[in-house]
N, C-alpha and C. Protein backbone atom coordinates (compact mmCIF):
# COMPACT_ATOMS: atom_id res chain seq x y z
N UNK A 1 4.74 66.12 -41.83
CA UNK A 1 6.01 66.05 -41.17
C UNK A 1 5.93 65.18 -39.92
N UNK A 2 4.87 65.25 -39.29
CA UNK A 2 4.81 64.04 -38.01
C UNK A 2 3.95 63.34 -37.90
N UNK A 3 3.38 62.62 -39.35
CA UNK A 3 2.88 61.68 -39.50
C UNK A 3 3.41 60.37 -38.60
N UNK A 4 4.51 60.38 -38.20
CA UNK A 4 4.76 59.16 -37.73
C UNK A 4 4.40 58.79 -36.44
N UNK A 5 3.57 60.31 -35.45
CA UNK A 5 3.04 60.24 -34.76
C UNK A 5 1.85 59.86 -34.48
N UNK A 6 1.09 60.13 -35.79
CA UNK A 6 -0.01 59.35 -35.94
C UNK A 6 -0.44 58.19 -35.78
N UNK A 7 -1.66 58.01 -35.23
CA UNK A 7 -2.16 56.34 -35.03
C UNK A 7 -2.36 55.81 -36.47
N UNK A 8 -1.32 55.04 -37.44
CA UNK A 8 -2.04 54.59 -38.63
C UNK A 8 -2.95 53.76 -38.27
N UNK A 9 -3.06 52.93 -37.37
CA UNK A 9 -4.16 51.78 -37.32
C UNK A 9 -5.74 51.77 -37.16
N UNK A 10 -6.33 50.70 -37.91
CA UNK A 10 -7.61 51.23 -38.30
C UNK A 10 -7.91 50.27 -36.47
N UNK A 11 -9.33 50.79 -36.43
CA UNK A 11 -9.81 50.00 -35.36
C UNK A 11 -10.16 48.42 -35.29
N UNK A 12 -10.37 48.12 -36.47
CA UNK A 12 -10.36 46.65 -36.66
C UNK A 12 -8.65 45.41 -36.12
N UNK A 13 -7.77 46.43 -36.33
CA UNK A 13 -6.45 46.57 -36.51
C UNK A 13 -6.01 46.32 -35.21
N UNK A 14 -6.58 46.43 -34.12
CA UNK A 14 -6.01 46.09 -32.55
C UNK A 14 -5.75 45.14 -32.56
N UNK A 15 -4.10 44.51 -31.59
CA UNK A 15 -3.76 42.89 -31.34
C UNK A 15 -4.97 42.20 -30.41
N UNK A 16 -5.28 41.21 -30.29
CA UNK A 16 -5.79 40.44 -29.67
C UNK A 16 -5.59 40.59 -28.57
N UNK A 17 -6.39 40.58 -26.97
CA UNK A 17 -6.00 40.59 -25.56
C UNK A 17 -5.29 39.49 -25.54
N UNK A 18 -4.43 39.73 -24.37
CA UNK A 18 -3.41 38.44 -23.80
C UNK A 18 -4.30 37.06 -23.47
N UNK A 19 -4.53 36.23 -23.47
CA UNK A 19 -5.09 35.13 -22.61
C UNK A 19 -5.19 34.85 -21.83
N UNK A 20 -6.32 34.76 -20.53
CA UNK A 20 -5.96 34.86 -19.56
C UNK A 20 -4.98 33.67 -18.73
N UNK A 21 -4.06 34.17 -17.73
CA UNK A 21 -3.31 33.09 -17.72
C UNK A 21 -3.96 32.21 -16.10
N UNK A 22 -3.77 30.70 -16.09
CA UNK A 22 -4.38 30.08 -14.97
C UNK A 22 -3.28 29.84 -13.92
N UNK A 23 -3.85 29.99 -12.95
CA UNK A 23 -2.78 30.28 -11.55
C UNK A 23 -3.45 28.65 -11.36
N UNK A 24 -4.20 27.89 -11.28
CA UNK A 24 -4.83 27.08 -10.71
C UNK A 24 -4.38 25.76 -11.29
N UNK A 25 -3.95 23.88 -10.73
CA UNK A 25 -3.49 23.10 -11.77
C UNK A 25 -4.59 22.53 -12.54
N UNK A 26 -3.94 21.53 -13.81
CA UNK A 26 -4.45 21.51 -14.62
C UNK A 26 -5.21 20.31 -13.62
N UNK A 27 -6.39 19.67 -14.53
CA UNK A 27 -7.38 18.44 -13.92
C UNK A 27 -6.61 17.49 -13.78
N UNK A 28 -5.48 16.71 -14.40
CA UNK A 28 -4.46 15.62 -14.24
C UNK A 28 -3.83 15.95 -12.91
N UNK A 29 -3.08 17.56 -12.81
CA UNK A 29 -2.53 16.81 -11.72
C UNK A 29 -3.25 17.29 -10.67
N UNK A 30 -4.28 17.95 -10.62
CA UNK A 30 -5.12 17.28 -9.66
C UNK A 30 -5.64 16.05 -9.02
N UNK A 31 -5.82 15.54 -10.24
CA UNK A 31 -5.89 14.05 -10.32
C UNK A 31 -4.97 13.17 -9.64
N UNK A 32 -3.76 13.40 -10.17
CA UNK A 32 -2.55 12.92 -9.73
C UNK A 32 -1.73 13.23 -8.24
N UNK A 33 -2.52 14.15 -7.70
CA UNK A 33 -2.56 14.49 -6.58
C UNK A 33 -3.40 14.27 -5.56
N UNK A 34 -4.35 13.75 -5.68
CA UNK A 34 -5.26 13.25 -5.22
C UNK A 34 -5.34 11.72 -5.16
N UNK A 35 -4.52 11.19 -6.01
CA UNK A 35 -4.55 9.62 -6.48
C UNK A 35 -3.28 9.26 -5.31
N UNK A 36 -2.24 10.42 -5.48
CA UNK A 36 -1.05 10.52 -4.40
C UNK A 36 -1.26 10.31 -2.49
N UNK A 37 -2.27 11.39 -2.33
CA UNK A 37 -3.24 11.37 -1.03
C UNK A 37 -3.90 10.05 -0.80
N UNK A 38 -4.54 9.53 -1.62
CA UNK A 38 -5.33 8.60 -1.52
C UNK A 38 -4.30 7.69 -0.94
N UNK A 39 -3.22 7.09 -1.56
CA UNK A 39 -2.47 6.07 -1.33
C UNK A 39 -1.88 6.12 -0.13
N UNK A 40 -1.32 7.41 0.18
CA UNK A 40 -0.68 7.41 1.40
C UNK A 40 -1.89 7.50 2.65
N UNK A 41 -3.02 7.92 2.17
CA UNK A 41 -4.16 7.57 3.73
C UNK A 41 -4.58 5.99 4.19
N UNK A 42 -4.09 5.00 2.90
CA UNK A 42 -3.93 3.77 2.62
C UNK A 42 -3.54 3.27 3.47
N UNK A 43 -1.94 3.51 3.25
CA UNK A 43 -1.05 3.07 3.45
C UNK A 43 -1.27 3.45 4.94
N UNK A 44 -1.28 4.34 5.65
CA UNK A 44 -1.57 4.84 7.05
C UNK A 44 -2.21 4.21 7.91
N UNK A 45 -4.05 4.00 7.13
CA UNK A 45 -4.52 3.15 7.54
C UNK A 45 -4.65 1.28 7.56
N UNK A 46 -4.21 0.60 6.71
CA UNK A 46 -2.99 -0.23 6.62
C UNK A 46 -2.07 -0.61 7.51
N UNK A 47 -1.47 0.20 7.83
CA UNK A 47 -0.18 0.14 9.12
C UNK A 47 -0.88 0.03 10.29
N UNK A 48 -2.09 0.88 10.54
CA UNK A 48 -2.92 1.03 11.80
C UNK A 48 -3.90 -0.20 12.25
N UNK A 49 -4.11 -1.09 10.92
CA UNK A 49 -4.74 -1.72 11.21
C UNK A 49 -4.31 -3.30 11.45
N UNK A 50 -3.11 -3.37 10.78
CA UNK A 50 -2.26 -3.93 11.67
C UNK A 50 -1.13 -4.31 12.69
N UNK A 51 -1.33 -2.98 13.26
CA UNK A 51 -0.96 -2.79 14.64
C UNK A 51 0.97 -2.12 13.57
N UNK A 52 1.17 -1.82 12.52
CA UNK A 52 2.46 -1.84 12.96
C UNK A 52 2.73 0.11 12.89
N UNK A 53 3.95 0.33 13.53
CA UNK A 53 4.19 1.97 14.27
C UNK A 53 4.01 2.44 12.78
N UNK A 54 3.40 4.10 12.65
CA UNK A 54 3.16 4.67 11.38
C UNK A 54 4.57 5.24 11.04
N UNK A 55 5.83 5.53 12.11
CA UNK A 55 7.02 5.66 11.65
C UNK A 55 8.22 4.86 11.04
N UNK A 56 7.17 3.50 10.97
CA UNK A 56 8.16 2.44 10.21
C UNK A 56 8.24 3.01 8.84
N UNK A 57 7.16 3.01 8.06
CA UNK A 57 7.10 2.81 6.57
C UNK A 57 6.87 4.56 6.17
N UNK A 58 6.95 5.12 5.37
CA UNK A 58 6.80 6.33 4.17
C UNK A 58 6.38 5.51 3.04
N UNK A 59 6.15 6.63 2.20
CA UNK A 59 5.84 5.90 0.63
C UNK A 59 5.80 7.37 0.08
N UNK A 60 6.42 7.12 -1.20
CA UNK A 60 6.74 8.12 -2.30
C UNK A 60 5.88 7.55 -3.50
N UNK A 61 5.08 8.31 -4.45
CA UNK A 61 3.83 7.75 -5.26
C UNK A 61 4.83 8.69 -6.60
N UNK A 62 4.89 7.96 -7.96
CA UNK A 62 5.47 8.33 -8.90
C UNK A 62 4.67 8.00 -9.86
N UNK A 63 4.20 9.23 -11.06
CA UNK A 63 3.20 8.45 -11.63
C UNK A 63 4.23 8.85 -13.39
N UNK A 64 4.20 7.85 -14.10
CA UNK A 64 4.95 8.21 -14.85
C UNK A 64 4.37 7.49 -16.79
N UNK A 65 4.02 8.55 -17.30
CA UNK A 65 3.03 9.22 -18.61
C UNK A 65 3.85 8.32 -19.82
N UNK A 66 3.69 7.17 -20.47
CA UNK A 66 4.09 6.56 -21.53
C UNK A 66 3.18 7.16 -22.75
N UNK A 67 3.23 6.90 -23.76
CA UNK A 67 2.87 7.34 -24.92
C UNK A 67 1.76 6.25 -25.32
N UNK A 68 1.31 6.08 -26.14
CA UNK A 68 -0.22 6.82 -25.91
C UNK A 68 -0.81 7.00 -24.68
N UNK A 69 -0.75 8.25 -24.03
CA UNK A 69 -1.04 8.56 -22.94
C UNK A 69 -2.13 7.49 -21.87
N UNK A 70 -1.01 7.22 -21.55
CA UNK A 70 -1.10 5.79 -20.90
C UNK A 70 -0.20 5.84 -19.79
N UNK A 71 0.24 5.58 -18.18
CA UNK A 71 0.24 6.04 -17.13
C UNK A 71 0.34 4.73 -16.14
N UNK A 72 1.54 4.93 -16.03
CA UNK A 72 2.28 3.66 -14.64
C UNK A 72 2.51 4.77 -13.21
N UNK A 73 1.69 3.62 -12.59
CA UNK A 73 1.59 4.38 -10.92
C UNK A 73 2.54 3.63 -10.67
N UNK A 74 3.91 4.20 -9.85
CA UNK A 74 4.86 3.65 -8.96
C UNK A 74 4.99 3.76 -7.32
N UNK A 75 4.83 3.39 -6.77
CA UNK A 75 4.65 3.72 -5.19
C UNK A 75 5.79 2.82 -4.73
N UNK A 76 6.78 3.84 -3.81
CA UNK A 76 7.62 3.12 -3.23
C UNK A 76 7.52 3.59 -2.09
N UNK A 77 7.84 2.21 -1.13
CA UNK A 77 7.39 2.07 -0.08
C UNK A 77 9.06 2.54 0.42
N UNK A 78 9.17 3.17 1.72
CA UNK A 78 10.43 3.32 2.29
C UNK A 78 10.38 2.96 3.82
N UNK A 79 11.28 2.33 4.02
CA UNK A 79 11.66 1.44 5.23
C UNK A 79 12.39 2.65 6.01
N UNK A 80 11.68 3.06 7.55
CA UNK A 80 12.43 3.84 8.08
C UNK A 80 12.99 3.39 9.21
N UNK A 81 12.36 2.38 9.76
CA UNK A 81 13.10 1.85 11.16
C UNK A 81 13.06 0.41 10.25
N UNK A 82 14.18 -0.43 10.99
CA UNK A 82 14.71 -1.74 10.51
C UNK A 82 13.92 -2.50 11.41
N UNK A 83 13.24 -3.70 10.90
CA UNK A 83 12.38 -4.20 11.77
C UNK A 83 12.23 -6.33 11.29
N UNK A 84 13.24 -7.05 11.26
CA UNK A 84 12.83 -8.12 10.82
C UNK A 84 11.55 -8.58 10.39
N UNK A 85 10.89 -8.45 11.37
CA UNK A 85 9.20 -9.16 11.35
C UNK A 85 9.22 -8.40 9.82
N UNK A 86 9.00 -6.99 9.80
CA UNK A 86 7.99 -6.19 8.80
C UNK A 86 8.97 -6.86 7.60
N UNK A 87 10.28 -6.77 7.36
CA UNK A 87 10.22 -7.44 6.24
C UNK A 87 10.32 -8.81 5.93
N UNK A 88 9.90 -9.61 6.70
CA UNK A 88 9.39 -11.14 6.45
C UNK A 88 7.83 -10.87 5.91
N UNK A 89 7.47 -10.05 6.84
CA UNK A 89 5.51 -10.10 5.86
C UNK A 89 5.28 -8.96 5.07
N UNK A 90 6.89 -8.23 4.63
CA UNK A 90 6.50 -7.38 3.33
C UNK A 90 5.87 -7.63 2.30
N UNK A 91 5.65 -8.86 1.22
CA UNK A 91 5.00 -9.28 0.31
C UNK A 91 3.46 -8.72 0.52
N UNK A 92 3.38 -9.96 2.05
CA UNK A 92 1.51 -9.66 2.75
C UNK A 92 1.59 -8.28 2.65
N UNK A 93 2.19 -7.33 3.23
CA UNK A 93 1.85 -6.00 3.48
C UNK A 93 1.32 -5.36 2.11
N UNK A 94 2.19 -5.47 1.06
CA UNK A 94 2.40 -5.07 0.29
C UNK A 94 0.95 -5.22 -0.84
N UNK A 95 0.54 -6.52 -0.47
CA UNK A 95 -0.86 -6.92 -1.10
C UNK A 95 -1.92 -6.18 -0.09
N UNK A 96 -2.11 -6.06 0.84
CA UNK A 96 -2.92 -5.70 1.53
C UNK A 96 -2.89 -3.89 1.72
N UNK A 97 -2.23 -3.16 1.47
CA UNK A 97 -1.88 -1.75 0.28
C UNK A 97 -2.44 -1.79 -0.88
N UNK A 98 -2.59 -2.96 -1.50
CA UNK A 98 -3.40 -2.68 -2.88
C UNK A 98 -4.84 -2.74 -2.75
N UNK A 99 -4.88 -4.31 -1.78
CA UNK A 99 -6.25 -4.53 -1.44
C UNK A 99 -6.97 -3.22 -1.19
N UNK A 100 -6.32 -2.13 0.17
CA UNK A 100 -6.88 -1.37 0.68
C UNK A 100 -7.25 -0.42 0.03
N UNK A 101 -6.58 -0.04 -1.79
CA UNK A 101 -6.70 1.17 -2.17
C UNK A 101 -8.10 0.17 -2.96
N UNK A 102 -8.13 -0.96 -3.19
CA UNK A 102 -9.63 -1.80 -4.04
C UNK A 102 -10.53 -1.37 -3.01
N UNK A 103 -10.45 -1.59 -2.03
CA UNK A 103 -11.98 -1.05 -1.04
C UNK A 103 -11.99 0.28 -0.61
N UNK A 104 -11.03 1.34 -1.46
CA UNK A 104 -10.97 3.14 -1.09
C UNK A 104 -11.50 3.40 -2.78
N UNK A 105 -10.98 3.15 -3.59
CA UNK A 105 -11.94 3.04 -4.75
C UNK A 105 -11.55 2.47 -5.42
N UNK A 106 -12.81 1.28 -5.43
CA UNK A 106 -13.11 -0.34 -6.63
C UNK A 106 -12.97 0.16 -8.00
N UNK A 107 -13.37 1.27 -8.34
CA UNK A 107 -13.36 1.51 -9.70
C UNK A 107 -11.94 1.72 -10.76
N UNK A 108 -10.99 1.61 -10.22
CA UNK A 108 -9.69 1.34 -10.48
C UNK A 108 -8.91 -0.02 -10.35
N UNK A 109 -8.01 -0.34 -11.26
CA UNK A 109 -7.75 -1.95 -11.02
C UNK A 109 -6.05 -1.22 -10.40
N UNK A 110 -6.12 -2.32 -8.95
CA UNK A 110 -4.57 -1.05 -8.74
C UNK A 110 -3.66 -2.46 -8.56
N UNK A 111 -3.68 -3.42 -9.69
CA UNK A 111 -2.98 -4.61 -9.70
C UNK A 111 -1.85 -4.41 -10.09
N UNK A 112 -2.55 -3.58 -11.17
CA UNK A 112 -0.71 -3.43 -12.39
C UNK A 112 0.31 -2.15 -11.49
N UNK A 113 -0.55 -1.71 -10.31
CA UNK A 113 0.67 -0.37 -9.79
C UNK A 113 1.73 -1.23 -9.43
N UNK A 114 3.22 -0.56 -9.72
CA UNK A 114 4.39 -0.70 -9.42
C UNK A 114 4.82 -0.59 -8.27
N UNK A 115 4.88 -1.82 -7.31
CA UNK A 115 5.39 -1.54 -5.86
C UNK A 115 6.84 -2.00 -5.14
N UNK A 116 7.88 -0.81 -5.38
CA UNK A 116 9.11 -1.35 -4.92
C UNK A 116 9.70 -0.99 -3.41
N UNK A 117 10.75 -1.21 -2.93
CA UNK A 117 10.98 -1.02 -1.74
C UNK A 117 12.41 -0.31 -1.40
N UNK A 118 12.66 0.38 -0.53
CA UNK A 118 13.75 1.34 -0.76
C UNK A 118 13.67 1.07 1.09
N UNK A 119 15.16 1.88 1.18
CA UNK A 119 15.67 1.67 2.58
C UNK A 119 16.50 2.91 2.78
N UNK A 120 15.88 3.88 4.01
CA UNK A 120 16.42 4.80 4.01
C UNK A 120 17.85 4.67 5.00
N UNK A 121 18.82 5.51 4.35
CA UNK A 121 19.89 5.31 5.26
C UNK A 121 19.85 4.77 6.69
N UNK A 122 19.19 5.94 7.47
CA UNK A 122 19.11 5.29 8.89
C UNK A 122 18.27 4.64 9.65
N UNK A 123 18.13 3.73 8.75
CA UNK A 123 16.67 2.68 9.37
C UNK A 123 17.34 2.12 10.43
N UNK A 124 18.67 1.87 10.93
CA UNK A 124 18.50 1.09 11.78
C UNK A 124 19.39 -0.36 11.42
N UNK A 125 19.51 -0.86 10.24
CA UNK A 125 19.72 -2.29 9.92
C UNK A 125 21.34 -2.72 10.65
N UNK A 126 21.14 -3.86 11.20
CA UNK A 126 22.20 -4.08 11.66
C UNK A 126 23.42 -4.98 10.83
N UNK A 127 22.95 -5.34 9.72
CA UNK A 127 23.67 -6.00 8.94
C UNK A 127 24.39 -4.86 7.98
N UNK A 128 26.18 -4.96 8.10
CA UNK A 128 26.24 -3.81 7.35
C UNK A 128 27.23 -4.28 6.31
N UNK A 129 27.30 -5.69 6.12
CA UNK A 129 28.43 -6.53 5.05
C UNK A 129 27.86 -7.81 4.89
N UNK A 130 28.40 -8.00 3.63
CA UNK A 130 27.23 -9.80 3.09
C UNK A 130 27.78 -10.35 4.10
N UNK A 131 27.35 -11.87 4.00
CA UNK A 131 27.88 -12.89 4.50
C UNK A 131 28.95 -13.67 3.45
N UNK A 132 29.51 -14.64 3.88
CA UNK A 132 30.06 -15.26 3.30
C UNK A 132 29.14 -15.91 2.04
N UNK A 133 29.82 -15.60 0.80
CA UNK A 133 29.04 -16.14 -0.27
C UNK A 133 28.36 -17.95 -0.81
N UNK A 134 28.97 -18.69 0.29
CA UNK A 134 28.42 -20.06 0.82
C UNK A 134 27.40 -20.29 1.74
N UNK A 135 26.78 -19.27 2.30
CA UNK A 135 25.86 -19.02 2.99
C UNK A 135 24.55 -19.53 2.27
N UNK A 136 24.66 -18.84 1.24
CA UNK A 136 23.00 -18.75 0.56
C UNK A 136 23.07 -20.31 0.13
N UNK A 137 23.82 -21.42 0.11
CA UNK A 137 23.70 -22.19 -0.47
C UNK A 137 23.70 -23.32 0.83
N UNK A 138 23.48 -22.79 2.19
CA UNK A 138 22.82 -24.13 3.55
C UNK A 138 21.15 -23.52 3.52
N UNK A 139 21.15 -24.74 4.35
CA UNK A 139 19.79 -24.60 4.56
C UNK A 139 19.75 -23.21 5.99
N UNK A 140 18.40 -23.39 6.46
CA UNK A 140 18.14 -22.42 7.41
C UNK A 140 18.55 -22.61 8.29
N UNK A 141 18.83 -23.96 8.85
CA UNK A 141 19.14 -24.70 10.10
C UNK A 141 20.44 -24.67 10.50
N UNK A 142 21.69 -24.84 9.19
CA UNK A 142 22.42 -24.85 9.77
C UNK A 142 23.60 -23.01 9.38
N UNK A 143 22.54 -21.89 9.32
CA UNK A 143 23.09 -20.74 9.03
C UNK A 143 23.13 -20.35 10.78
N UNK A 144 22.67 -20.54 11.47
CA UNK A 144 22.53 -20.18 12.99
C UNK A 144 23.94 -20.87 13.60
N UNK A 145 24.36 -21.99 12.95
CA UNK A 145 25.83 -22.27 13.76
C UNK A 145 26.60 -21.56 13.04
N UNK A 146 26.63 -20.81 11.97
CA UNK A 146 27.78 -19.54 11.38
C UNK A 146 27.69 -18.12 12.02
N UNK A 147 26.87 -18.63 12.62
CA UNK A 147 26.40 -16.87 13.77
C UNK A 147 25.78 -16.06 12.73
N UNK A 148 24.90 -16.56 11.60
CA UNK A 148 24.05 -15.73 10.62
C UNK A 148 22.80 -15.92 11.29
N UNK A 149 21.93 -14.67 11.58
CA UNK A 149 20.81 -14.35 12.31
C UNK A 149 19.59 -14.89 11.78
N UNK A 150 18.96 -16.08 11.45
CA UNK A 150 18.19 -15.80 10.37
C UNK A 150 16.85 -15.10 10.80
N UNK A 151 15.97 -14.78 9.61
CA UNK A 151 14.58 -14.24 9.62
C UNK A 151 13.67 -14.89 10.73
N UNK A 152 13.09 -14.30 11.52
CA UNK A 152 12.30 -15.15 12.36
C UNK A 152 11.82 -15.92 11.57
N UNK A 153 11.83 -17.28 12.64
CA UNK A 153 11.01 -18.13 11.39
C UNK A 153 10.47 -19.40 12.62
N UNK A 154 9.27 -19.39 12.04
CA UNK A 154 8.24 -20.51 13.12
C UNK A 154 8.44 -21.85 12.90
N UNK A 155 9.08 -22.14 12.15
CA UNK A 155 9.55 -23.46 11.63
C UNK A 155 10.29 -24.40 12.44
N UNK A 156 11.10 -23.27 13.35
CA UNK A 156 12.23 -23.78 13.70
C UNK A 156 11.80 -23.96 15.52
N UNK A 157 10.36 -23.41 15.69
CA UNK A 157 10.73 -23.43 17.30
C UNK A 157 9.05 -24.24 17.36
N UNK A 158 9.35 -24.94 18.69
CA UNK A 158 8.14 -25.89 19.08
C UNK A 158 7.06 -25.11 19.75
N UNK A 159 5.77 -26.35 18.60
CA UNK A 159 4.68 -25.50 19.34
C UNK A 159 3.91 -25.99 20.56
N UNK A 160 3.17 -25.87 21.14
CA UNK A 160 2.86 -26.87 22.50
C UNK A 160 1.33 -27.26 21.79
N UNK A 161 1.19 -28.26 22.25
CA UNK A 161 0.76 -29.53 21.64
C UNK A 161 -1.34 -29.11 21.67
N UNK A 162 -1.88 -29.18 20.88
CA UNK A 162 -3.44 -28.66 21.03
C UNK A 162 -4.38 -29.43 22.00
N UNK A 163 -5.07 -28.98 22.25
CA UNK A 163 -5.73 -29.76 23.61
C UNK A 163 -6.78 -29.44 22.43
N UNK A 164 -7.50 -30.94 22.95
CA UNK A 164 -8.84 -31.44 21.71
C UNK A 164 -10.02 -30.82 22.09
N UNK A 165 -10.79 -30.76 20.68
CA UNK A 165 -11.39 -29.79 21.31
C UNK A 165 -13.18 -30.46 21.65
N UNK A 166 -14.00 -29.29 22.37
CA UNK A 166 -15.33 -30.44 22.97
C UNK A 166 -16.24 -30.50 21.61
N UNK A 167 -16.88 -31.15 21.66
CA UNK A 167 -18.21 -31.50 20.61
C UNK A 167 -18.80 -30.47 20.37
N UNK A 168 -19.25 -29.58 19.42
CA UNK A 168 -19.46 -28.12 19.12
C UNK A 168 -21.36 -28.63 19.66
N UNK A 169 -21.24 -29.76 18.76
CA UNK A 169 -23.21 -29.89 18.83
C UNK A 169 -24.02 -30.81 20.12
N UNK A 170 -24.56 -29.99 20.40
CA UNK A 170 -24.98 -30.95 21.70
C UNK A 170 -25.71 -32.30 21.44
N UNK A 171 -25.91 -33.34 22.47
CA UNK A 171 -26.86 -34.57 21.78
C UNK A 171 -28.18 -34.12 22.30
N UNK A 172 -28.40 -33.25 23.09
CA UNK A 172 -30.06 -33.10 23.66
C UNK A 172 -30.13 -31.83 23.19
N UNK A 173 -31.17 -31.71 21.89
CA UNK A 173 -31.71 -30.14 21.37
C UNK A 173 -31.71 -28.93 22.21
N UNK A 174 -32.50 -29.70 23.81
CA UNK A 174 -33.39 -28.80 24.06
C UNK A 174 -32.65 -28.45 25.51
N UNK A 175 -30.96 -28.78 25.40
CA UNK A 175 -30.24 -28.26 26.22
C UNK A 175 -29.48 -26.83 26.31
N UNK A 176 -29.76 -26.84 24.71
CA UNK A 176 -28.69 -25.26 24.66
C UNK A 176 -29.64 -24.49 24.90
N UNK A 177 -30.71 -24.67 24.31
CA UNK A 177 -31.80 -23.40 24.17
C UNK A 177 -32.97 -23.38 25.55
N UNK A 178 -33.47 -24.04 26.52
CA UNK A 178 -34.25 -24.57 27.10
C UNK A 178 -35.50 -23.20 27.48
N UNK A 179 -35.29 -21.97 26.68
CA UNK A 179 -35.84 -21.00 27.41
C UNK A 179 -36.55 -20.51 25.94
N UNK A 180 -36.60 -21.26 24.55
CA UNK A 180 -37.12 -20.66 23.56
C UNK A 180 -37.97 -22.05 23.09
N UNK A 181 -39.14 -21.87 21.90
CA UNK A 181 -39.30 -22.98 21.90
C UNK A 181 -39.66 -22.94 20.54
N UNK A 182 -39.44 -24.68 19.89
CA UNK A 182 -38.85 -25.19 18.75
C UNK A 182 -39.09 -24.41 17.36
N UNK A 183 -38.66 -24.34 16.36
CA UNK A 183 -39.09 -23.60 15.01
C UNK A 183 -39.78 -24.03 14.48
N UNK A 184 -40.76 -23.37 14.09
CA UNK A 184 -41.81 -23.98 13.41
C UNK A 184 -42.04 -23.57 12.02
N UNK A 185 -42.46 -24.46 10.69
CA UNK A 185 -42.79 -23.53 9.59
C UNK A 185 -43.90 -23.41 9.13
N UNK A 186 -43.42 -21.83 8.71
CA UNK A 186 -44.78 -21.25 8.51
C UNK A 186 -44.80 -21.65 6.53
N UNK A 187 -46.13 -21.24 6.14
CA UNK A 187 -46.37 -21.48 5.07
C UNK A 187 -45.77 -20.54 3.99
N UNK A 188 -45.77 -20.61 3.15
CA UNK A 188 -44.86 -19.40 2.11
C UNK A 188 -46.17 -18.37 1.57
N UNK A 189 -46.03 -16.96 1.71
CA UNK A 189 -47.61 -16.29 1.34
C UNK A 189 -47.31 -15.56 -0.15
């Protein structure tokens, strides 16, 4: 009558334990987190080393998984203060970010990473409407009589004139050195 209380199951008969589950990430995005760090200590040091403020630039690192698991690094750089100079030698900058991640680790080719540029709302920029669409079609010279600001540019302003320079090599040997005396060779052992 209360068989149904009974354990029918044989002991062989138990479900399987749960699996344990991992609190910890997987090795990729560790990886991918670490590849993230890397770039931005780059980029930091980069900015520092050529003198420009570390609150100009951010960078957002996007790494994004094509099929056959195969993997485009995107790093975008974000402009936080508006700064002419920095984006006239954005290109340079921009190579010298890659360079820097080749001498943080060579063993990666970081040619093919994707490097675009973004502008955060309040950088600052003072230009807040095109110019007239005849613009792009003068030269540089004469956009400054339309009251268009152009890019600094060294082209346009004089340099003062080089003073020549002295004879690097002296004519008497034994004037530069007068306190050592001559090289002599020795035999090969």
């Amino acid at each position: 009558m209360f068989k149904f209380l009974k354990n029918t199951r044989s002991g062989n008969d138990r479900p399987p334990p749960a699996a344990p589950v991992s609190v910890a990430p997987s090795s990729e995005q560790q990886h991918s987190n670490v590849r993230r760090e890397l770039i931005r200590v780059v980029l930091k040091d980069t900015l520092r080393l050529h003198g420009i403020p570390p609150g100009w630039l951010a960078c957002e690192v996007f790494i994004i998984t094509r099929p056959p698991s195969a993997e485009e690094l995107h790093i975008q750089l974000i402009v936080m203060k508006w700064n002419e100079q920095l984006l006239r030698y954005a290109p340079t900058l921009q190579q010298q970010l890659l360079l820097g991640l080749d001498r943080f680790d060579p063993s990666i080719d970081h040619s093919g990473y994707i490097v675009s540029w973004r502008f955060s709302p309040d950088c600052g920029c003072p230009f807040t409407r095109m110019p007239d669409p005849k613009s792009w079609l003068k030269p540089a010279l004469t956009q400054a009589d339309d009251g268009i600001v152009p890019v600094l540019d060294r082209r346009h302003t004089r340099r003062p004139a080089k003073a020549p320079k002295p004879n690097p090599v002296p004519t008497d040997p034994q004037s530069h050195a007068p306190n050592f005396a001559p090289t002599q060779i020795a035999p090969l052992r």
